[in-house]
Protein backbone atom coordinates (compact mmCIF):
# COMPACT_ATOMS: atom_id res chain seq x y z
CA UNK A 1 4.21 -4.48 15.40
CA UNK A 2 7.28 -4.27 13.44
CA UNK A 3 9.78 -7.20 13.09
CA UNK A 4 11.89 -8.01 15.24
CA UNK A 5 13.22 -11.50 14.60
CA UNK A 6 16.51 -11.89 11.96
CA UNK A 7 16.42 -14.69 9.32
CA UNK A 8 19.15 -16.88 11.53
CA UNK A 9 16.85 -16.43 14.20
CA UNK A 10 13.98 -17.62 12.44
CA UNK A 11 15.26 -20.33 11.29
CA UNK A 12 16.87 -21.65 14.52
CA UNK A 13 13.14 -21.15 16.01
CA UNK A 14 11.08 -22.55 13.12
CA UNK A 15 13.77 -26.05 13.79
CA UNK A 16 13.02 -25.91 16.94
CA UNK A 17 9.51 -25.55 17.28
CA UNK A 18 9.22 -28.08 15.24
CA UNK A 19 11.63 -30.54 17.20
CA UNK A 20 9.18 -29.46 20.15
CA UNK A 21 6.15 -30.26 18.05
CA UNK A 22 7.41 -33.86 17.37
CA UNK A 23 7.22 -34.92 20.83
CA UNK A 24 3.42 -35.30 20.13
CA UNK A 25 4.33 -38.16 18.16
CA UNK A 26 7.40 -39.66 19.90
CA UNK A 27 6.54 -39.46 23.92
CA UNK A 28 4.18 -41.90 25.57
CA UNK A 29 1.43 -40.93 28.00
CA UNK A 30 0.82 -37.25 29.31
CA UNK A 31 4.61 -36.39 28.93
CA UNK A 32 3.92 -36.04 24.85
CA UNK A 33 1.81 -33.16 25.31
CA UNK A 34 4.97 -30.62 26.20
CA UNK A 35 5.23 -30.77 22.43
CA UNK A 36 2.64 -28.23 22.33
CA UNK A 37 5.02 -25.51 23.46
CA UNK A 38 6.37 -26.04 20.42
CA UNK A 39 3.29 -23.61 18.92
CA UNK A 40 4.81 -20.43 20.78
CA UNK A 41 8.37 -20.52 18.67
CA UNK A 42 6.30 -21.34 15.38
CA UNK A 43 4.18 -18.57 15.95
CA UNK A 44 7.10 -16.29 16.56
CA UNK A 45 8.33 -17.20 13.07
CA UNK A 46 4.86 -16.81 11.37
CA UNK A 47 4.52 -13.34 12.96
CA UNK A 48 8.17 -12.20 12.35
CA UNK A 49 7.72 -10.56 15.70
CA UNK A 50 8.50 -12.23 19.26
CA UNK A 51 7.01 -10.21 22.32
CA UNK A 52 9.65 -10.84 24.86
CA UNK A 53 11.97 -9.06 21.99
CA UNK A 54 10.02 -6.15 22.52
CA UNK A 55 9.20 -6.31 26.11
CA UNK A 56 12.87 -5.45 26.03
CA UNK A 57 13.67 -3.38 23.59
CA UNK A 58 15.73 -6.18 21.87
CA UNK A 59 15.81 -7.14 17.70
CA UNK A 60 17.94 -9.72 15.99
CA UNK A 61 16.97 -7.88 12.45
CA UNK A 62 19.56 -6.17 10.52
CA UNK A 63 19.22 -2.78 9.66
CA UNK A 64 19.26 -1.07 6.24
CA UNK A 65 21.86 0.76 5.16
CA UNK A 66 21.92 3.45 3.10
């Protein structure tokens, strides 16, 4: 797995994944637990690598130049 996920990328992920994850805290009932799909962006950030990314071929990383 290499990485395919750019540092603006990242970051716009990591904040939202962690908006997501704060609806655990904020929504009442059953609704609060759709802040758990705020776990698949996070993890994307952790791994540096997002599988739909490479389902399709597709990378937000910069490449070195020489």
């Amino acid at each position: 797995m290499t990485s395919n996920i750019g540092n603006i990328d990242r970051t716009l992920r990591l904040i939202g994944g962690l908006a997501l994850l704060s609806l655990l805290f904020i929504l009442p009932g059953n609704t609060r637990w759709w802040g758990l799909a705020g776990l698949m962006p996070l993890g994307t950030v952790v791994m540096s690598w997002c599988p739909a990314y490479a389902l399709f071929g597709a990378s937000t990383k910069r490449k070195k130049e020489n």
